[in-house]
Protein backbone atom coordinates (compact mmCIF):
# COMPACT_ATOMS: atom_id res chain seq x y z
CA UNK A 1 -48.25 5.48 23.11
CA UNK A 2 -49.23 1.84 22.35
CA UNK A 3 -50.19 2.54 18.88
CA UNK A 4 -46.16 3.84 18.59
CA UNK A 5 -45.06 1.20 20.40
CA UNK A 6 -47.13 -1.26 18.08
CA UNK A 7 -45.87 0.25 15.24
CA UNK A 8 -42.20 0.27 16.57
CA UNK A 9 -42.71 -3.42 16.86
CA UNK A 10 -44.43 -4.12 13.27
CA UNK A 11 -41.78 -1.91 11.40
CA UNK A 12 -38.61 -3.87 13.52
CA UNK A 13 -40.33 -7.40 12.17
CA UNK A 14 -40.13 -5.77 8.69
CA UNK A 15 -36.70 -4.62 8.78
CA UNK A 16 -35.23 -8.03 8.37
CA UNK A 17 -35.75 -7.62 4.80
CA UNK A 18 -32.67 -6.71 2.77
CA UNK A 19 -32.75 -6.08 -0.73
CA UNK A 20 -30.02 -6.67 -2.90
CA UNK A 21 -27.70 -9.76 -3.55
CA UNK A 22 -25.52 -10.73 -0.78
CA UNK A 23 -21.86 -11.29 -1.11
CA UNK A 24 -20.41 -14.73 -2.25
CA UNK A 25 -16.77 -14.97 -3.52
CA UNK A 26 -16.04 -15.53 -6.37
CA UNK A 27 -15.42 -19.31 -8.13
CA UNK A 28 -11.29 -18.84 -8.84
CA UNK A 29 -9.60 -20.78 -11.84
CA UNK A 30 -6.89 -21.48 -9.30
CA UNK A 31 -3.71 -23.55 -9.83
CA UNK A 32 -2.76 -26.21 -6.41
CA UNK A 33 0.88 -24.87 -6.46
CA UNK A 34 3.71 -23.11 -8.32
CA UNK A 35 5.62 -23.67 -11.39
CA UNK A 36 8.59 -25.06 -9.18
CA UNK A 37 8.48 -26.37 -6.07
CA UNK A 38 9.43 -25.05 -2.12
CA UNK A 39 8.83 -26.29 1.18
CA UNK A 40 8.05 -24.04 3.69
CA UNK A 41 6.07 -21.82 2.58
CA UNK A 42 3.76 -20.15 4.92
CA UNK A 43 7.01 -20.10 7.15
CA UNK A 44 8.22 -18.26 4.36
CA UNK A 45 5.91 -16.03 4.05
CA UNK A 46 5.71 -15.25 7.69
CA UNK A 47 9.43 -14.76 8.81
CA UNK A 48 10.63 -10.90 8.97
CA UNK A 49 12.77 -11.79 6.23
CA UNK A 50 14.86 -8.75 5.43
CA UNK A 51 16.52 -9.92 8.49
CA UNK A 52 17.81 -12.87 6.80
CA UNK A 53 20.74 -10.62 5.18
CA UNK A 54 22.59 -10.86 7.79
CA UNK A 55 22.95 -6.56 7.89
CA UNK A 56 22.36 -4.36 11.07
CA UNK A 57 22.37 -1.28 8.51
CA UNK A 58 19.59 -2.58 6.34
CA UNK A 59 17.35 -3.53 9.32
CA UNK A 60 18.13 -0.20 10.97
CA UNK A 61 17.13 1.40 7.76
CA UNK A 62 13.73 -0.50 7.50
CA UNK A 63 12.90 0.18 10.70
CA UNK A 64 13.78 3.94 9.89
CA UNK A 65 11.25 3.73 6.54
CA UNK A 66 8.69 2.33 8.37
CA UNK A 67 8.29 5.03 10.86
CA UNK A 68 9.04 7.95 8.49
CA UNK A 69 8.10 7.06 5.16
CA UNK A 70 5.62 10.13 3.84
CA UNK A 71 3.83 7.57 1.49
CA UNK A 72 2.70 5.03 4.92
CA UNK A 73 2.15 8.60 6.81
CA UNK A 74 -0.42 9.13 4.21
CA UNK A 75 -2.04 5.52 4.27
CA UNK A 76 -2.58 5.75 7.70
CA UNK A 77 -4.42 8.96 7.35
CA UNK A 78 -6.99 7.60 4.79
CA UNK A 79 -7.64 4.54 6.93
CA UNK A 80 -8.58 7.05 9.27
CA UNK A 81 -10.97 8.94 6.61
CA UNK A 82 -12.95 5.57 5.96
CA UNK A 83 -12.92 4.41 9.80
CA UNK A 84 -14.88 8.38 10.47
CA UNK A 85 -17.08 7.43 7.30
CA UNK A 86 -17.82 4.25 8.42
CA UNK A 87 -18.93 5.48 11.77
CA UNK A 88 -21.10 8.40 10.35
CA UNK A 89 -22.58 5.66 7.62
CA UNK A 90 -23.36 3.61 10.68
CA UNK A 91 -24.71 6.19 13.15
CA UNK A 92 -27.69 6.47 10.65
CA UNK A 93 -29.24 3.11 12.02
CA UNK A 94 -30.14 4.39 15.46
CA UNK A 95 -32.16 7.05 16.55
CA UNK A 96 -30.86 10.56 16.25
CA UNK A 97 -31.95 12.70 19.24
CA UNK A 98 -30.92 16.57 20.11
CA UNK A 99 -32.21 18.83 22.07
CA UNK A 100 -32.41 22.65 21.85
CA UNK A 101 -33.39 25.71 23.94
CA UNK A 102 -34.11 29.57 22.99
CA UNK A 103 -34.90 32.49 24.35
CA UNK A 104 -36.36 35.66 22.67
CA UNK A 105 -37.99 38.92 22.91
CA UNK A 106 -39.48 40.96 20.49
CA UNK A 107 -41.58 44.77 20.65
CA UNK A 108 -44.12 45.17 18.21
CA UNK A 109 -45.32 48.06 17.05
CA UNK A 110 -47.43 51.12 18.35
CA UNK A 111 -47.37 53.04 15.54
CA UNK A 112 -48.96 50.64 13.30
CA UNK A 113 -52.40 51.50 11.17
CA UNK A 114 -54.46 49.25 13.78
CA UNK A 115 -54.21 50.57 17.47
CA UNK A 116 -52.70 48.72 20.12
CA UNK A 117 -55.28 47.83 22.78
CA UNK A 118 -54.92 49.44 25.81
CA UNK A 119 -52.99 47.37 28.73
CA UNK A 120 -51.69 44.88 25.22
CA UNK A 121 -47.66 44.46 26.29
CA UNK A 122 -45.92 45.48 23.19
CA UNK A 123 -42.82 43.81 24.47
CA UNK A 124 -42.91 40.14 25.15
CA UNK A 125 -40.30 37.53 25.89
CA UNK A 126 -40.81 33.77 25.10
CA UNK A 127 -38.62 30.54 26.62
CA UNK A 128 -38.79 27.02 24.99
CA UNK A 129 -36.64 23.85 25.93
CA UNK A 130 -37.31 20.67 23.49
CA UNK A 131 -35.97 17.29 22.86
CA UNK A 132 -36.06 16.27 19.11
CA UNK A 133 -35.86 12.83 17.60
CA UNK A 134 -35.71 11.11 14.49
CA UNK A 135 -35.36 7.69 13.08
CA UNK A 136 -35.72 6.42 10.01
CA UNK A 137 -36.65 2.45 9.91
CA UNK A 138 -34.55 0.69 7.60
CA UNK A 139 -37.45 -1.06 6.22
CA UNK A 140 -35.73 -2.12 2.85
CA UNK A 141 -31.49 -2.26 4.13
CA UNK A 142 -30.72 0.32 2.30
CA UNK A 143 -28.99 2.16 5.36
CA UNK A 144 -27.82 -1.37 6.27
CA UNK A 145 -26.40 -2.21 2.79
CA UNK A 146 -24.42 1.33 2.77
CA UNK A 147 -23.42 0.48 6.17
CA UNK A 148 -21.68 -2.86 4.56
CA UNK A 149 -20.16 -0.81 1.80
CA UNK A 150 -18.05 1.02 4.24
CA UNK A 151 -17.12 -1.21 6.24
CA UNK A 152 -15.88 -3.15 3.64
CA UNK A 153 -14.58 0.12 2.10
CA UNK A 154 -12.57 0.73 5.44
CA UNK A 155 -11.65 -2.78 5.42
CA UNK A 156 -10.25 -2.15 2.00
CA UNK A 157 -8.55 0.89 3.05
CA UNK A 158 -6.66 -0.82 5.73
CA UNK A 159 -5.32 -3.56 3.51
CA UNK A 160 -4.14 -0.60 1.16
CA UNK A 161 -1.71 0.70 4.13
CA UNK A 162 -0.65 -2.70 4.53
CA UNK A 163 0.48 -2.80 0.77
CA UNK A 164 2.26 -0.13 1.04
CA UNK A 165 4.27 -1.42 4.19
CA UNK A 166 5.09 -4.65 1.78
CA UNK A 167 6.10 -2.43 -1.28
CA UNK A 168 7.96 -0.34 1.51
CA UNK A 169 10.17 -2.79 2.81
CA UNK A 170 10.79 -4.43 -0.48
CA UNK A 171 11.57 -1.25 -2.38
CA UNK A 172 14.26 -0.10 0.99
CA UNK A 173 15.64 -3.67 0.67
CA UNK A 174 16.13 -3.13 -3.08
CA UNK A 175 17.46 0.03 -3.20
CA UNK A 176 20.39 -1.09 -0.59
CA UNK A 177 20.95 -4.13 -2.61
CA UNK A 178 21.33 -2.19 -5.88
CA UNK A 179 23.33 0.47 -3.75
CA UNK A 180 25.54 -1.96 -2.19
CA UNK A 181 26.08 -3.67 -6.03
CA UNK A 182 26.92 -0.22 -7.29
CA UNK A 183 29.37 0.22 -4.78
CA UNK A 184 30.88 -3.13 -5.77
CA UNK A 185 31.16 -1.74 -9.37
CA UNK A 186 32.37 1.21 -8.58
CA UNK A 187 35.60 -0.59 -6.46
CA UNK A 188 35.72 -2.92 -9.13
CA UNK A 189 36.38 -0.03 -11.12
CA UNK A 190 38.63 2.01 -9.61
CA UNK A 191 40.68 -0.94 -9.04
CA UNK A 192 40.76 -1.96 -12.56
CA UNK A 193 41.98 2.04 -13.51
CA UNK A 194 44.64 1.57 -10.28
CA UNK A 195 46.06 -1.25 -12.28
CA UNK A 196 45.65 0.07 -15.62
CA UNK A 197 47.07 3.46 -14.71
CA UNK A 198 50.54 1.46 -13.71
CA UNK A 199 50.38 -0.85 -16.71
CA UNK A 200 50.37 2.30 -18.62
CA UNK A 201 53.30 4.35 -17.16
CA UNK A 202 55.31 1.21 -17.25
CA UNK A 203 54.37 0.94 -21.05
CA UNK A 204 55.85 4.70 -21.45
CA UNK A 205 58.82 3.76 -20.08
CA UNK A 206 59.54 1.09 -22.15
CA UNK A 207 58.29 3.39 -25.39
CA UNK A 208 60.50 5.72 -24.27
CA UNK A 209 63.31 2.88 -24.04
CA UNK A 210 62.46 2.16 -27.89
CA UNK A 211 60.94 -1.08 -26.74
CA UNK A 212 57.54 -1.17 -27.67
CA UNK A 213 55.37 0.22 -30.29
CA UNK A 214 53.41 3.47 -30.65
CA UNK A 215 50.47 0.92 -31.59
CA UNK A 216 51.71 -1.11 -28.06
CA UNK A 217 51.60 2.32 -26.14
CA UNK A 218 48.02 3.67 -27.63
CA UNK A 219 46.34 0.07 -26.76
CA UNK A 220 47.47 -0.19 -23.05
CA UNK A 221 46.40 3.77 -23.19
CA UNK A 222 42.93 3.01 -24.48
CA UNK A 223 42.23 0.69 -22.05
CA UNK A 224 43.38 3.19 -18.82
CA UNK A 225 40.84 6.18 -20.57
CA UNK A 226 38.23 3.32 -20.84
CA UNK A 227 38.11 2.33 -16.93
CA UNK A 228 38.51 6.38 -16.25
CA UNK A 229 35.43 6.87 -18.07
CA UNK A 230 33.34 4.71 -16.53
CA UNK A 231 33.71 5.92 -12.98
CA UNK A 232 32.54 9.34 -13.12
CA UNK A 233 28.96 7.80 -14.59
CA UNK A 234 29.00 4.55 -11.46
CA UNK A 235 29.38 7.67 -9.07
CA UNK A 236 26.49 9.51 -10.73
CA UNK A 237 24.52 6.05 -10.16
CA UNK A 238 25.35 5.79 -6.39
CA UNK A 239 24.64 9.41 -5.44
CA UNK A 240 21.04 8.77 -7.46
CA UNK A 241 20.28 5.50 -5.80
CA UNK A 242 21.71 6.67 -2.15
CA UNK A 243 18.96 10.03 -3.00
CA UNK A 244 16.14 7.70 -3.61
CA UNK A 245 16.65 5.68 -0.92
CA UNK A 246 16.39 8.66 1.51
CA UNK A 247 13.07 9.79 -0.05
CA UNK A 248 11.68 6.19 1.21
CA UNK A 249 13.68 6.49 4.10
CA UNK A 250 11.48 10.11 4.63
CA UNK A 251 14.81 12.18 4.71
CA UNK A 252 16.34 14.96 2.35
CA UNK A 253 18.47 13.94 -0.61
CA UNK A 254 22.07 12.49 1.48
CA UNK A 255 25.01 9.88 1.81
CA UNK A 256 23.38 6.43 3.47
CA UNK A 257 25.23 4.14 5.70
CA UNK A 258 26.69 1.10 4.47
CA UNK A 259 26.67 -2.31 6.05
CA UNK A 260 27.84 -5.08 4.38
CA UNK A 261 29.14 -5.66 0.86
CA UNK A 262 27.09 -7.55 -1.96
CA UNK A 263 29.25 -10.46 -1.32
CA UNK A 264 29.13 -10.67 2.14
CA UNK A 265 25.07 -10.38 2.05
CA UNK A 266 23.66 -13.57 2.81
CA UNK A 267 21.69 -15.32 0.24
CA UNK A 268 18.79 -16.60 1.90
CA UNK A 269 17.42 -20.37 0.66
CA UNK A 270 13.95 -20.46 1.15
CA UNK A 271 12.50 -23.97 1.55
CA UNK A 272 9.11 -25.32 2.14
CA UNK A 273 5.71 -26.09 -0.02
CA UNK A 274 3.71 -22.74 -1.22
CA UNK A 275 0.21 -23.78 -1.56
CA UNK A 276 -1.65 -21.02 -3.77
CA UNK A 277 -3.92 -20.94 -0.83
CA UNK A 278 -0.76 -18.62 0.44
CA UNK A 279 -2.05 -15.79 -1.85
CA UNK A 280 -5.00 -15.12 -0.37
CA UNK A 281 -2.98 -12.79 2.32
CA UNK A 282 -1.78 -10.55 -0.04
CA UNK A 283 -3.02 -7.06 0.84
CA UNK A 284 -3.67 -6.19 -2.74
CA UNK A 285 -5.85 -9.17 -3.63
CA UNK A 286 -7.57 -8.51 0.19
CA UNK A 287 -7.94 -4.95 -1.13
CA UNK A 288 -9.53 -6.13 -4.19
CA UNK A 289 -12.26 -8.63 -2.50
CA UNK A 290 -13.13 -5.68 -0.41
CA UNK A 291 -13.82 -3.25 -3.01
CA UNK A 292 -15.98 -5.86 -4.69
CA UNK A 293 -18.06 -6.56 -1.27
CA UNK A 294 -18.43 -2.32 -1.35
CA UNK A 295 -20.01 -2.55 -4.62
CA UNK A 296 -22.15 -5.28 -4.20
CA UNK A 297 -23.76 -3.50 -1.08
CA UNK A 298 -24.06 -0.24 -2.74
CA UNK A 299 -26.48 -2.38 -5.51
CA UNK A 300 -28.78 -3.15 -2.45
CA UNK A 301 -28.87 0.56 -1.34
CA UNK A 302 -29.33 1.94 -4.83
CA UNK A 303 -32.12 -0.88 -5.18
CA UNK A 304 -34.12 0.56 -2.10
CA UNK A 305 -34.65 3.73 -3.40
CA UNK A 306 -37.48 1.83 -5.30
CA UNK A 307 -39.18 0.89 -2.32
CA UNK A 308 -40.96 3.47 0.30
CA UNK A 309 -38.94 5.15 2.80
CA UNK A 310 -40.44 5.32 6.31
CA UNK A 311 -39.34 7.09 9.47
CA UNK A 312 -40.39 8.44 12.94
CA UNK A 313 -40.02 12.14 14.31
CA UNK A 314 -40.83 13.22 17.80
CA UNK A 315 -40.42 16.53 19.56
CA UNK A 316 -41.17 16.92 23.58
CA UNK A 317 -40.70 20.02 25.33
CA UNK A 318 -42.23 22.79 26.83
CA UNK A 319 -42.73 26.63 25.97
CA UNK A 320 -43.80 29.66 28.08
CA UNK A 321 -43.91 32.97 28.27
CA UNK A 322 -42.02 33.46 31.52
CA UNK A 323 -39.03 31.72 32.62
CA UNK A 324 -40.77 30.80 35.92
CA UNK A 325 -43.62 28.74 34.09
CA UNK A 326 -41.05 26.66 31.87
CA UNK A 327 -41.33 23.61 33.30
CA UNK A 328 -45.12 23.82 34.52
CA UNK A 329 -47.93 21.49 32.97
CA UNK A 330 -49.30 24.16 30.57
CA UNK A 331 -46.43 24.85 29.03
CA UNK A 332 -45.59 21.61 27.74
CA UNK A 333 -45.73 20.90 23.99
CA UNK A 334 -45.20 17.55 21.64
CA UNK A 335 -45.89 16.22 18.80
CA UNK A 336 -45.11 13.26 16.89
CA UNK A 337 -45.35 12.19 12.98
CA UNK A 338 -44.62 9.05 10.70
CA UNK A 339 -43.51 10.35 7.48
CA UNK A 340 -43.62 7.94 4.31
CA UNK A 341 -42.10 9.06 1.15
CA UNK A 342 -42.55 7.08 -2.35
CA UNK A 343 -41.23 7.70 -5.37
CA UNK A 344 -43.59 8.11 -8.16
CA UNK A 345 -41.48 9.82 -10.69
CA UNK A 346 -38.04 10.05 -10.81
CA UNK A 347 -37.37 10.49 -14.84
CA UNK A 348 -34.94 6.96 -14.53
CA UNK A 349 -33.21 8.57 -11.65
CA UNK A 350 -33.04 5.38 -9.20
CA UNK A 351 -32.97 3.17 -12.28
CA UNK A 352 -29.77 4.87 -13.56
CA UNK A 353 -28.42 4.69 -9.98
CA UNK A 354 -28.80 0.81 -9.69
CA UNK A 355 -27.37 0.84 -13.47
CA UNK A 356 -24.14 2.36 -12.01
CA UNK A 357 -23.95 0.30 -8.97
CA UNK A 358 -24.47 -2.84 -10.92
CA UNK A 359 -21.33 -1.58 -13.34
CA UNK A 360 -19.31 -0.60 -10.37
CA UNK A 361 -19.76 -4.47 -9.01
CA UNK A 362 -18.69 -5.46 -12.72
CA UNK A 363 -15.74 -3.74 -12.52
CA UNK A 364 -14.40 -4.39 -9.14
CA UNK A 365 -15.13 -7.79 -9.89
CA UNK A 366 -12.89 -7.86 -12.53
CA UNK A 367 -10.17 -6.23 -10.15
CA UNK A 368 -10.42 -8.70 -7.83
CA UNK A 369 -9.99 -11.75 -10.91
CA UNK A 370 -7.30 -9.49 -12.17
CA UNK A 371 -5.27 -9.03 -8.90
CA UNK A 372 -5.51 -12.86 -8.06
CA UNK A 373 -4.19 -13.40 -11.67
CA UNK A 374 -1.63 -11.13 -11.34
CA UNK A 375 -0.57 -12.56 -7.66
CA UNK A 376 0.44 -16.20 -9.21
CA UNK A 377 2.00 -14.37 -12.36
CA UNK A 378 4.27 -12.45 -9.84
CA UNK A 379 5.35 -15.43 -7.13
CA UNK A 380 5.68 -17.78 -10.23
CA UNK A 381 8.12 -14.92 -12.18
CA UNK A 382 9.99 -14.71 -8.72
CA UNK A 383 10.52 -18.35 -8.22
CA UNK A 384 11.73 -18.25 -11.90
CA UNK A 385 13.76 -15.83 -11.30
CA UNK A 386 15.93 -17.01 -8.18
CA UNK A 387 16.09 -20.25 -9.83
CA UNK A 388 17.55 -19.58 -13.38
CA UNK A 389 19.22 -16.36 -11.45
CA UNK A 390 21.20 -18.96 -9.28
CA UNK A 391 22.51 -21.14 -12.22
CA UNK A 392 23.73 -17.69 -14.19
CA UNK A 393 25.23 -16.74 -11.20
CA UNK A 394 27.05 -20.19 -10.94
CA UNK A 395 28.29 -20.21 -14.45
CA UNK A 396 29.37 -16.53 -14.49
CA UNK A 397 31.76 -17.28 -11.29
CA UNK A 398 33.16 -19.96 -13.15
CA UNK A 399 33.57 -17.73 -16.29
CA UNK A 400 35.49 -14.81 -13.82
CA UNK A 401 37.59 -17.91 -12.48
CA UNK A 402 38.45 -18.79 -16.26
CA UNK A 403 39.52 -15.01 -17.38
CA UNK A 404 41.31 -14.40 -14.59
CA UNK A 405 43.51 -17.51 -15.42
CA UNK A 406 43.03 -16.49 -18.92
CA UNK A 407 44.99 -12.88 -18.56
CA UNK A 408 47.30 -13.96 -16.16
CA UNK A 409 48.69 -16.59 -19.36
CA UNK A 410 48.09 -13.74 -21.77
CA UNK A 411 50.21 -11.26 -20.01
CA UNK A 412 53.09 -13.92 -18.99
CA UNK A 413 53.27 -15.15 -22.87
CA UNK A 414 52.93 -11.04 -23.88
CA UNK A 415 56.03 -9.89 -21.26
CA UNK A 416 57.98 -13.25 -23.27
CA UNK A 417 57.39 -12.40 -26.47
CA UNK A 418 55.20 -14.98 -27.47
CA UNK A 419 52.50 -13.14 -28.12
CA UNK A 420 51.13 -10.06 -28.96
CA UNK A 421 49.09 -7.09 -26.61
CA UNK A 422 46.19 -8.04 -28.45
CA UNK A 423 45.50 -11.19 -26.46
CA UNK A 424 46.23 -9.05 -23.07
CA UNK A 425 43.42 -6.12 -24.01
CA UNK A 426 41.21 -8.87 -25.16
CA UNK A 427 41.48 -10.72 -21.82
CA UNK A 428 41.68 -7.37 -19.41
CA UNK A 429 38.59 -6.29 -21.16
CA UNK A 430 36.51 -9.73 -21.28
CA UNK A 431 37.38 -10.13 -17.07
CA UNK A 432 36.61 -6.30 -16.57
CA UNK A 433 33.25 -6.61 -17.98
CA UNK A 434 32.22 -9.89 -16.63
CA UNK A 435 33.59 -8.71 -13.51
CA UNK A 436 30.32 -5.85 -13.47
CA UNK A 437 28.31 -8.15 -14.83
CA UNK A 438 28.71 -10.98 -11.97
CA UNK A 439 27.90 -8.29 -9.27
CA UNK A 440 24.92 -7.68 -11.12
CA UNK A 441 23.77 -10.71 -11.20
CA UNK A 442 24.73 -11.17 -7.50
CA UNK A 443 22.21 -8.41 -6.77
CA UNK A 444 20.02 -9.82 -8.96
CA UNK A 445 19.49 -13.19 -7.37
CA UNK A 446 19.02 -10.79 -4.41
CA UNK A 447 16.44 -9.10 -5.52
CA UNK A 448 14.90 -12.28 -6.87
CA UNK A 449 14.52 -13.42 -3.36
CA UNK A 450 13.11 -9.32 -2.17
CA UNK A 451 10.32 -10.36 -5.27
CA UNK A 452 9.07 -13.52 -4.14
CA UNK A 453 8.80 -11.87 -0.45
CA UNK A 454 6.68 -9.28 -1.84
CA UNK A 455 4.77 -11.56 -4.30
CA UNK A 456 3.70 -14.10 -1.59
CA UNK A 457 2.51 -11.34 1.31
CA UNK A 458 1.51 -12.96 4.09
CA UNK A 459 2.52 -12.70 7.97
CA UNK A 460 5.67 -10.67 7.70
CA UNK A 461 3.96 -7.67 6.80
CA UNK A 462 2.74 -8.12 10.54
CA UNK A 463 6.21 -8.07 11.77
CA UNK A 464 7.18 -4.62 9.78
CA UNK A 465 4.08 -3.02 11.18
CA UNK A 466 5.24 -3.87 14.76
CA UNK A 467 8.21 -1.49 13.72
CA UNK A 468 6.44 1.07 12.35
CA UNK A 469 4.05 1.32 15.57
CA UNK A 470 6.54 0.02 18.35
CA UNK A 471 4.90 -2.47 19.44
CA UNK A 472 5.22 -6.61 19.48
CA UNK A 473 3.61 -7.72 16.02
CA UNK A 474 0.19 -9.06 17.14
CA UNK A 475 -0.81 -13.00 17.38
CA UNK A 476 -4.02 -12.27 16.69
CA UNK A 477 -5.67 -11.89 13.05
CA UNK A 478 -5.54 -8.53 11.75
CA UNK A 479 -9.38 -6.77 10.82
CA UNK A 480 -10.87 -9.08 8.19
CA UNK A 481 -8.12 -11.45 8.51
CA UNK A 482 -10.74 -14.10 8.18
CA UNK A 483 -10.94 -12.85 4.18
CA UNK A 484 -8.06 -12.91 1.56
């Protein structure tokens, strides 16, 4: 026993060696701060900002996403599949004891071409009871490297759900914006066919009066079929968009609520400096740096496969023909072994393992400079965006203001004769279409401000999770919070 325990204390010395290159991030070609300029950034990126819309509906409909959405139902389950991994990966570090017990009986023959002796029982029963246990000593780190690897991987896994609660609540928030814009179309519309439909039976009238043209009549007719036809395909559109939204809301195909209209949305004005620094919480790039700690630990395990593999087996017990001597001092049995393995040859076996693992750190690598790339492409196209979305915005209210003053002229000088219907299709026309195309671009600077949200990350995601669980979001750091 004090040559094991000796031992036990030699190979525990030994086991502080690791093989394999620990992790160190990555040196990041990193920009200080945006293309243009905000203030308030981390508050930005903390706030539940869907909120900021000012519309019960679309928070009630968030909320509803959150909890049902199949897609988070599924991220959930594979952060479960790496937290069960993890635990077996880790179990392997510590002993592994079991214990077992049998009983059997066996006759053998009488018949057989050597006699039984006489008084020999042919029939015999046996009892054993045993406690097993093994243990390999992780000399080299391999089980300690592969431990690292899933934990990271289960770290990884985790910020996956989390992405998907930020694309979540961005794509709900966009699909009710585009919603509510078709809905705006669709009024603007039906309006503009109201109107033209009594234009057009007053122009019959007066053709019928011998006042006006057959040329007159066909125009003002042209433009009634014109807003007709585009109805039936803006109805198409909202039934689409209203059954999309209920496959993120997790429901069958059906009509959705309504809140607010696109003009009565509230724009929200972020303000406030956004370091780059603020990119570091998004769960993809968080996702990425985890994968590439997994790899690098899996080079470490592959690596020890070079190395001898060392481990301790024990058995204590006792056996005995009759229940009633089980426990006695004869019938005890044990044994104990140290069994080394080396490999001596493997035909490039381990060599193309560490090959692989030394690829897969390559690649996740570039993953991780990839995702950080494409995280200051995506908050530097949103902050783009909102800005140059504002000014069009701007200039295309002024341009409705201007047609709307321009066919209110057109039709006074056509009804006295100064002009002719020309100038009145030209100007219903030019105000119908820019009419659509401000709402767009209404939704647009909306969804401008739903794609810097999702581009910067960052605490909010912390608030939506609170109403996917139920609970108060958490002040403390989420698991690895102390990595991007």
């Amino acid at each position: 026993m004090q040559r094991i325990l000796s031992f036990c204390v030699l190979m525990f010395a030994l086991s502080g060696c690791t093989i394999g290159p620990d992790y160190r991030r990555p040196e990041l070609d990193t920009p200080a701060g945006w293309r243009l300029a905000e203030q308030d950034g981390r508050e930005l990126a903390d706030t539940a900002w869907w909120e900021q819309f000012g519309d019960p509906v679309l928070n009630e409909l968030i909320a509803s996403a959150l909890q049902e959405n199949r897609d988070l139902r599924i991220a959930a389950a594979r952060v479960e599949q790496y937290a069960g991994r993890y635990g077996a990966t880790r179990a392997e570090l510590f002993p592994q004891v079991g214990g077992s017990t049998e009983y059997a009986r066996q006759r053998v023959t009488e018949a057989g071409d050597n006699p039984v002796t006489p008084g020999y029982r042919t029939t015999t029963d046996s009892f054993a009871a045993a406690v097993s246990a093994g243990w390999e000593i992780d000399l080299w780190g391999r089980i300690r490297r592969l431990t690292e690897s899933a934990q990271a991987e289960l770290l990884a896994s985790e910020e996956g759900r989390r992405g998907v609660v930020l694309t979540l609540v961005g794509d709900v928030a966009a699909a009710y914006v585009n919603l509510r814009a078709l809905d705006r179309q669709l009024e603007i519309t039906r309006e503009t066919a109201r109107t033209r439909e009594e234009s057009y039976n007053l122009f019959k009238e007066r053709f019928g009066g011998g006042l006006i043209s057959d040329l007159e009549l066909s125009q003002n007719r042209s433009q009634y079929e014109e807003a007709l036809a585009a109805i039936p395909a803006l109805e198409k559109s909202v039934a689409q968009q209203e059954n999309g939204l209920c496959v993120l809301l997790g429901r069958n195909p059906g009509p959705i609520p309504r809140g607010l209209s696109i003009d009565e949305l509230k724009v929200a004005t972020p303000t406030a400096g956004l370091p780059s620094t603020l990119l570091e919480r998004r769960p993809d790039i968080r996702q990425a740096e985890q994968n590439l700690i997994a790899a690098n630990a899996r080079i470490g395990a592959a690596r020890a496969a070079y190395f001898p593999s060392i481990g301790l087996t024990g058995t204590f017990g006792s056996a005995s023909g009759d229940l009633d001597d089980l426990f006695t001092g004869p019938a005890k049995i044990w044994q104990y072994a140290v069994p080394v393995s080396l490999p001596i040859f493997t035909a490039g076996r381990i060599a193309g393992n560490v090959r692989e693992a030394e690829a897969m750190q390559a690649e996740m690598l570039a993953a991780y400079q990839r995702a950080v790339q494409n995280g200051f492409r995506e908050v530097n196209d949103a902050l783009v965006a909102r800005e140059q979305t504002d000014r069009q915005l701007a200039a295309q209210q002024s341009q409705v203001d201007s047609l709307r003053q321009y066919a209110e002229i057109a039709r006074l000088r056509y009804d006295n004769g100064y002009t002719d219907y020309l100038a009145v299709l030209d100007a219903d026309r030019s105000l119908f279409n820019v009419e659509l195309s401000y709402t767009l671009t209404r939704a647009d600077l909306h969804l401008a401000l739903i794609g810097l949200y999702k581009a910067l990350g960052g605490g909010w995601v912390h608030e939506a999770e609170s109403l996917a669980t139920g609970t108060a979001p958490s002040t403390t750091p989420a698991v690895g919070a102390d990595r991007p």
